[in-house]
PDB file of N, CA and C in Angstrom:
ATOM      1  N   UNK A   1     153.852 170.033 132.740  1.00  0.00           N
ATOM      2  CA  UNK A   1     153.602 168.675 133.155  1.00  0.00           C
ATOM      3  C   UNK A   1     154.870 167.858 132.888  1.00  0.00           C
ATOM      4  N   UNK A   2     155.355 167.018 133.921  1.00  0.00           N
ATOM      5  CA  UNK A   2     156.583 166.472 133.775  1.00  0.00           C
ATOM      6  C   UNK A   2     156.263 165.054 132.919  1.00  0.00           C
ATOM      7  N   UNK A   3     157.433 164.489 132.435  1.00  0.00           N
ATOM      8  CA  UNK A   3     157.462 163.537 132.204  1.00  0.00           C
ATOM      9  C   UNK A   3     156.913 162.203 132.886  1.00  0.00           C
ATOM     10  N   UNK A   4     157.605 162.171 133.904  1.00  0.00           N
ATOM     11  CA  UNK A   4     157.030 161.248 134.809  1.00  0.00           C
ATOM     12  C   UNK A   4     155.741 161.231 134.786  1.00  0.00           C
ATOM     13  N   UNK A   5     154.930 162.086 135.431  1.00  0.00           N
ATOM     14  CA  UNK A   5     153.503 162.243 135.856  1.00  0.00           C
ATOM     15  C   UNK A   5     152.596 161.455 133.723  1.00  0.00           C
ATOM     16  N   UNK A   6     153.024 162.104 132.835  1.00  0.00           N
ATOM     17  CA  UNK A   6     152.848 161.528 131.710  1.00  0.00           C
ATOM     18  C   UNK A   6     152.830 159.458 131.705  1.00  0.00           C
ATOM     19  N   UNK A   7     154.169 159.483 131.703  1.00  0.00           N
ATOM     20  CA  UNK A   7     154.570 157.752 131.865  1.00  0.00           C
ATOM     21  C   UNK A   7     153.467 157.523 133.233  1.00  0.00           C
ATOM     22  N   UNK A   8     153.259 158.061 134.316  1.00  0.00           N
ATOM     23  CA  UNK A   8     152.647 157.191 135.154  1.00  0.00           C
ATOM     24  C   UNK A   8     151.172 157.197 135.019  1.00  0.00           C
ATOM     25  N   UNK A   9     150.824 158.016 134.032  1.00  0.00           N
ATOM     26  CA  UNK A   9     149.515 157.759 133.693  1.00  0.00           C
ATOM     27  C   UNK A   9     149.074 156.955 132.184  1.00  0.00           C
ATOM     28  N   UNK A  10     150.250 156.554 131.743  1.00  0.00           N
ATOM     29  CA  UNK A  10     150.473 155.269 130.241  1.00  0.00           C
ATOM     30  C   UNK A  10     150.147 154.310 130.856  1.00  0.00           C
ATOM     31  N   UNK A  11     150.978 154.223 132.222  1.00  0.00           N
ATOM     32  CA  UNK A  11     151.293 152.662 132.912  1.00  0.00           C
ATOM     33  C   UNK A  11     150.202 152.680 133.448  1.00  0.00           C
ATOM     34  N   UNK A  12     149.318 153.200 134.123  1.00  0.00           N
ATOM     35  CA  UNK A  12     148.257 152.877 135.317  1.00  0.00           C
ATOM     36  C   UNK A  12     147.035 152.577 133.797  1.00  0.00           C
ATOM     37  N   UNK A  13     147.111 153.204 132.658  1.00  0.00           N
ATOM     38  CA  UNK A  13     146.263 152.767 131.518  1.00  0.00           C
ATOM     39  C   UNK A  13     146.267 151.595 131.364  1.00  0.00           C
ATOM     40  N   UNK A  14     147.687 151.000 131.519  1.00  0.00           N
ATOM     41  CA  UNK A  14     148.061 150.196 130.384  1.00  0.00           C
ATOM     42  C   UNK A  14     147.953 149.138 131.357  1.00  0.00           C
ATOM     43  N   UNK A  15     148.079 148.946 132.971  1.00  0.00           N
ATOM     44  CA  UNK A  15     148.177 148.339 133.621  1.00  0.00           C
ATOM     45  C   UNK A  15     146.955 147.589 133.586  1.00  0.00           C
ATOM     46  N   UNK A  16     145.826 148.755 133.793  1.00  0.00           N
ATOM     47  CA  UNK A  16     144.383 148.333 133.654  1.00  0.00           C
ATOM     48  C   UNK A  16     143.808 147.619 132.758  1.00  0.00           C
ATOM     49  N   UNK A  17     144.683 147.979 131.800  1.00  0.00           N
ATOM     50  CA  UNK A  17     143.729 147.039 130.728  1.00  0.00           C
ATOM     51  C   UNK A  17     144.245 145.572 130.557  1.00  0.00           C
ATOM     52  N   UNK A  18     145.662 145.272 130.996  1.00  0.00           N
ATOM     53  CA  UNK A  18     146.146 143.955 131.311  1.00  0.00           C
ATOM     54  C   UNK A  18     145.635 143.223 132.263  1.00  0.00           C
ATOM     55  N   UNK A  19     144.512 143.863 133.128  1.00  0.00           N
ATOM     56  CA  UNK A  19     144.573 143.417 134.522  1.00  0.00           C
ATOM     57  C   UNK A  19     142.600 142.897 133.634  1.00  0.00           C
ATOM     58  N   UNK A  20     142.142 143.934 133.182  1.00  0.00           N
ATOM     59  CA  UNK A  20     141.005 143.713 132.506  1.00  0.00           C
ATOM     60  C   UNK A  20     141.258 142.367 131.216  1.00  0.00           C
ATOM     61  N   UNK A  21     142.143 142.470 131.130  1.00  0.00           N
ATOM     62  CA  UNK A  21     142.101 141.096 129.481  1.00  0.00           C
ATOM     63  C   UNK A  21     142.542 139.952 130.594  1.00  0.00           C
ATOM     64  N   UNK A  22     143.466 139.671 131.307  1.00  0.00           N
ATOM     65  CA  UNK A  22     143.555 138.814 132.568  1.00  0.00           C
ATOM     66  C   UNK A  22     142.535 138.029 133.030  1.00  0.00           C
ATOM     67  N   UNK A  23     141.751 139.102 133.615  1.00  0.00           N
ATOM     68  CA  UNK A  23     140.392 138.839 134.567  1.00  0.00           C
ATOM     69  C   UNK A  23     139.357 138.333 133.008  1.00  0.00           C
ATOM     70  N   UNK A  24     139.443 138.875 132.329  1.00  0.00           N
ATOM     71  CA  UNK A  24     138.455 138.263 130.982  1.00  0.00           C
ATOM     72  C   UNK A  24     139.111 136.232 131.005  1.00  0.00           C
ATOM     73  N   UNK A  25     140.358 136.613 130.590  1.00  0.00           N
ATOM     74  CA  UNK A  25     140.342 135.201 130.217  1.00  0.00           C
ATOM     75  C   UNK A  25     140.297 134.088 131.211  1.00  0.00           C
ATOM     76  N   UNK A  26     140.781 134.066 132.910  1.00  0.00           N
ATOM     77  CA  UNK A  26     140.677 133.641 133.662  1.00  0.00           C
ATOM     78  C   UNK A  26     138.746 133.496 133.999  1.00  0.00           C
ATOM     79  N   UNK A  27     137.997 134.261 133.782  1.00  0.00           N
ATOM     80  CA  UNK A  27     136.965 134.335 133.872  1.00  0.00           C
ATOM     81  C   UNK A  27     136.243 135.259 135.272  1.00  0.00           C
ATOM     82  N   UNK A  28     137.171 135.538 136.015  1.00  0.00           N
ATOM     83  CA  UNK A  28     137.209 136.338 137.236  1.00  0.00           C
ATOM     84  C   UNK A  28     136.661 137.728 136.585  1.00  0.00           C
ATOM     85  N   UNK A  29     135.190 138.021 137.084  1.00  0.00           N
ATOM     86  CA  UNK A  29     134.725 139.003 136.580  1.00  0.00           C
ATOM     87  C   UNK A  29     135.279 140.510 137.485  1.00  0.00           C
ATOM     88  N   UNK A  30     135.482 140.196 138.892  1.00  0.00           N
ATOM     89  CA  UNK A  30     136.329 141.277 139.675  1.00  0.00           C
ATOM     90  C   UNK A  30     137.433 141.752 138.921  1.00  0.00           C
ATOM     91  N   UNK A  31     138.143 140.878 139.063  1.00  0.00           N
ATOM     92  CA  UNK A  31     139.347 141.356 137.990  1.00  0.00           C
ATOM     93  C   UNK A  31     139.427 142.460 137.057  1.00  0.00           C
ATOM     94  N   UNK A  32     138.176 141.717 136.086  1.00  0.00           N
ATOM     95  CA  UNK A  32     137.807 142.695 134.765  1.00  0.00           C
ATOM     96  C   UNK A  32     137.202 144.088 135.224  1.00  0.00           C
ATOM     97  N   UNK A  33     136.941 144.051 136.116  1.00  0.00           N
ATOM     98  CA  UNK A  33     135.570 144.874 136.141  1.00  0.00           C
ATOM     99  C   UNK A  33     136.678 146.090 137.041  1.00  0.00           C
ATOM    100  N   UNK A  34     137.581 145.691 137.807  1.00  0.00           N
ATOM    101  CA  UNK A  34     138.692 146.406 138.461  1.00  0.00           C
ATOM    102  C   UNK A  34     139.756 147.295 137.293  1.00  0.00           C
ATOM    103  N   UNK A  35     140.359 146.135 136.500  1.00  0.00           N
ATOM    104  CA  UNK A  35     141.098 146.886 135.360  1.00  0.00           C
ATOM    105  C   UNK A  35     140.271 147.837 134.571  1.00  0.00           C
ATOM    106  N   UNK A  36     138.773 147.587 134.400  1.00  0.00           N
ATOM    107  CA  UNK A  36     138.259 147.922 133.741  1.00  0.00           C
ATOM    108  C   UNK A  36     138.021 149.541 134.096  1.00  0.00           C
ATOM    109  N   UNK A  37     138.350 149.709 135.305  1.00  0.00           N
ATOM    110  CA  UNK A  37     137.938 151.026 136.332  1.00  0.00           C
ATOM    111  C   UNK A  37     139.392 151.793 136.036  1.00  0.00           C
ATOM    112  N   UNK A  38     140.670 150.716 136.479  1.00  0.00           N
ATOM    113  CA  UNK A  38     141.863 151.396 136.327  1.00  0.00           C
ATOM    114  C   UNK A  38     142.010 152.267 134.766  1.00  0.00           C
ATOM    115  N   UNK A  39     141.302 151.474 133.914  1.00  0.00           N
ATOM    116  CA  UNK A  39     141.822 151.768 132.480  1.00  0.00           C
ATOM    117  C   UNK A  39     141.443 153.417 132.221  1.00  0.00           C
ATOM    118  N   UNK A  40     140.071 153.147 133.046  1.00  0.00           N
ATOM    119  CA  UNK A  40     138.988 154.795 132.678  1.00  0.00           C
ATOM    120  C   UNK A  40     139.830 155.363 133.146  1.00  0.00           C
ATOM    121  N   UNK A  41     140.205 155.043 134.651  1.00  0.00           N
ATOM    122  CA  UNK A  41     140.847 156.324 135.652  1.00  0.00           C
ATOM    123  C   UNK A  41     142.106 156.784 135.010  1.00  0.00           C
ATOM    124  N   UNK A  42     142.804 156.225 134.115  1.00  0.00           N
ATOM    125  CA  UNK A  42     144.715 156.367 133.330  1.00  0.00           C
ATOM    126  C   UNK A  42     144.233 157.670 132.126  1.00  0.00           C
ATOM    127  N   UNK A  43     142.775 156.632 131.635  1.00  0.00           N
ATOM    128  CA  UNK A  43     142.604 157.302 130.056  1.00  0.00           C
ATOM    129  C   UNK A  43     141.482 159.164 130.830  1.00  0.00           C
ATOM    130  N   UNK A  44     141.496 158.832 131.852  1.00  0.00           N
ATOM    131  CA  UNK A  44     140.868 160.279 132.395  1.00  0.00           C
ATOM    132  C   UNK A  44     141.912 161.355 132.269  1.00  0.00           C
ATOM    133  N   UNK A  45     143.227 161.280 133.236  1.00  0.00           N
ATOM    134  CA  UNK A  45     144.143 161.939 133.419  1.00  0.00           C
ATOM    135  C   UNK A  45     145.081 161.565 132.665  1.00  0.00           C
ATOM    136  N   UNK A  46     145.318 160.976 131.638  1.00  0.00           N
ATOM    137  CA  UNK A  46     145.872 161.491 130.315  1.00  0.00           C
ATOM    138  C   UNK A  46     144.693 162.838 129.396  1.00  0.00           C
ATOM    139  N   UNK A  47     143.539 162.942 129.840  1.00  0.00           N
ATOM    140  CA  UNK A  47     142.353 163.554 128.872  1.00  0.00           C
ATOM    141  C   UNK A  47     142.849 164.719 129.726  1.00  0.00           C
ATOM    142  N   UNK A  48     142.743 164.890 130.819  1.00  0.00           N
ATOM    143  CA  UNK A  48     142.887 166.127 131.414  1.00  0.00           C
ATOM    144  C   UNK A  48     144.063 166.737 131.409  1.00  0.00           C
ATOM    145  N   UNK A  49     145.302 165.773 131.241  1.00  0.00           N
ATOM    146  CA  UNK A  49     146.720 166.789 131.050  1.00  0.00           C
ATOM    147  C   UNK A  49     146.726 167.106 129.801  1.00  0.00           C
ATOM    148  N   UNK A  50     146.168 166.466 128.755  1.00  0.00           N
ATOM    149  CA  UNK A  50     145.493 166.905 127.092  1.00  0.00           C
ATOM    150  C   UNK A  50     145.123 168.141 127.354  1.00  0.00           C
ATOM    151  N   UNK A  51     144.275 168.105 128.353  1.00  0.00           N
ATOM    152  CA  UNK A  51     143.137 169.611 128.114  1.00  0.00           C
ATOM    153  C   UNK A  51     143.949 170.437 128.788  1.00  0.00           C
ATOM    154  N   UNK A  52     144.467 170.531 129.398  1.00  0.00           N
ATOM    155  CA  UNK A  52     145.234 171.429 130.242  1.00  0.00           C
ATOM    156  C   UNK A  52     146.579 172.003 129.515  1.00  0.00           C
ATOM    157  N   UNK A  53     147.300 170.916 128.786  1.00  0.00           N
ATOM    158  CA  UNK A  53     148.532 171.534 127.986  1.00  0.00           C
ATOM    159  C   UNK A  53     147.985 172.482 126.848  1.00  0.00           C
ATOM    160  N   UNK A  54     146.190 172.222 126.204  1.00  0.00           N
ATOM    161  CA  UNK A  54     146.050 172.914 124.815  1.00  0.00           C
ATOM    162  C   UNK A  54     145.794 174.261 125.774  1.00  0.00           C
ATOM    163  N   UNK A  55     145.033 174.604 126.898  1.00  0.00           N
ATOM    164  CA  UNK A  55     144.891 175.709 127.667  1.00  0.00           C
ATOM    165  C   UNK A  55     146.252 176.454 127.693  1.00  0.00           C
ATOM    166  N   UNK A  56     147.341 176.031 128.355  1.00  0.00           N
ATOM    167  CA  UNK A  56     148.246 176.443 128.233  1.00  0.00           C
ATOM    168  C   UNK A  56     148.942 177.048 126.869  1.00  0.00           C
ATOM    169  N   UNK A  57     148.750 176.319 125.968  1.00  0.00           N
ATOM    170  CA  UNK A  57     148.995 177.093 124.307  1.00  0.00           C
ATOM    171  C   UNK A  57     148.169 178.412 124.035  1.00  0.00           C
ATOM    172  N   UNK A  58     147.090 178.399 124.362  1.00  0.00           N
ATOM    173  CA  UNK A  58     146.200 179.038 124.133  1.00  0.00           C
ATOM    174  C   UNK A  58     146.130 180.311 124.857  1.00  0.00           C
ATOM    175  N   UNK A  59     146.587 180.492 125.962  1.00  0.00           N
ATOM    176  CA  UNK A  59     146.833 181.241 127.264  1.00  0.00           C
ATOM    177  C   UNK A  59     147.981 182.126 126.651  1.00  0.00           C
ATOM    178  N   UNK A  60     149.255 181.458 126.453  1.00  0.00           N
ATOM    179  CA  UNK A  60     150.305 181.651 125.987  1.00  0.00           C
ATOM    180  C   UNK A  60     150.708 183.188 125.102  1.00  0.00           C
ATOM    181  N   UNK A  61     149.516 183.224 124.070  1.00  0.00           N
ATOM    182  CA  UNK A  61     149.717 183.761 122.960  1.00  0.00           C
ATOM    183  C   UNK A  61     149.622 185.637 124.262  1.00  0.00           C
ATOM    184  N   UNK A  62     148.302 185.090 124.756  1.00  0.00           N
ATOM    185  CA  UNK A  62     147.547 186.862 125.106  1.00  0.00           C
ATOM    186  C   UNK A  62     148.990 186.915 126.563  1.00  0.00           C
ATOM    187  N   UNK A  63     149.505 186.353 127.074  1.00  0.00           N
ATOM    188  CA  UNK A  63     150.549 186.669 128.047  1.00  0.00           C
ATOM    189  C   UNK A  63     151.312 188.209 128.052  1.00  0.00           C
ATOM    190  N   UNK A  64     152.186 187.736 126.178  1.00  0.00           N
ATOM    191  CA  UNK A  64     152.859 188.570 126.327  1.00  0.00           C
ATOM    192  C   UNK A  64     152.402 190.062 125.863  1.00  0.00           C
TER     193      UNK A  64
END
């Protein structure tokens, strides 16, 4: 998993949840309720390149 693909799933987290505290304080419940979607969707595929790099450790050993 490259770097990039890592950072662009911090930012689309991190984006979301700015966009969710935004929409909170403005009172715009779309807003919130949008970041609030982005935040899951960042903190998903950070969970899954998690699960996928410990697979890869794990895989690793029986290879050779």
């Amino acid at each position: 998993m490259s770097i990039v693909k890592k950072l662009r799933h911090k930012t689309e987290t991190a984006e979301g949840a700015t966009k969710k505290t935004v929409g909170k304080a403005l009172g715009n419940e779309r807003m919130e309720a949008e970041g609030s979607a982005e935040q899951a969707k960042g903190n998903a595929k950070q969970t899954g390149d998690k699960l996928k790099h410990a697979g890869e450790k794990i895989r690793h050993p029986f290879k050779h």
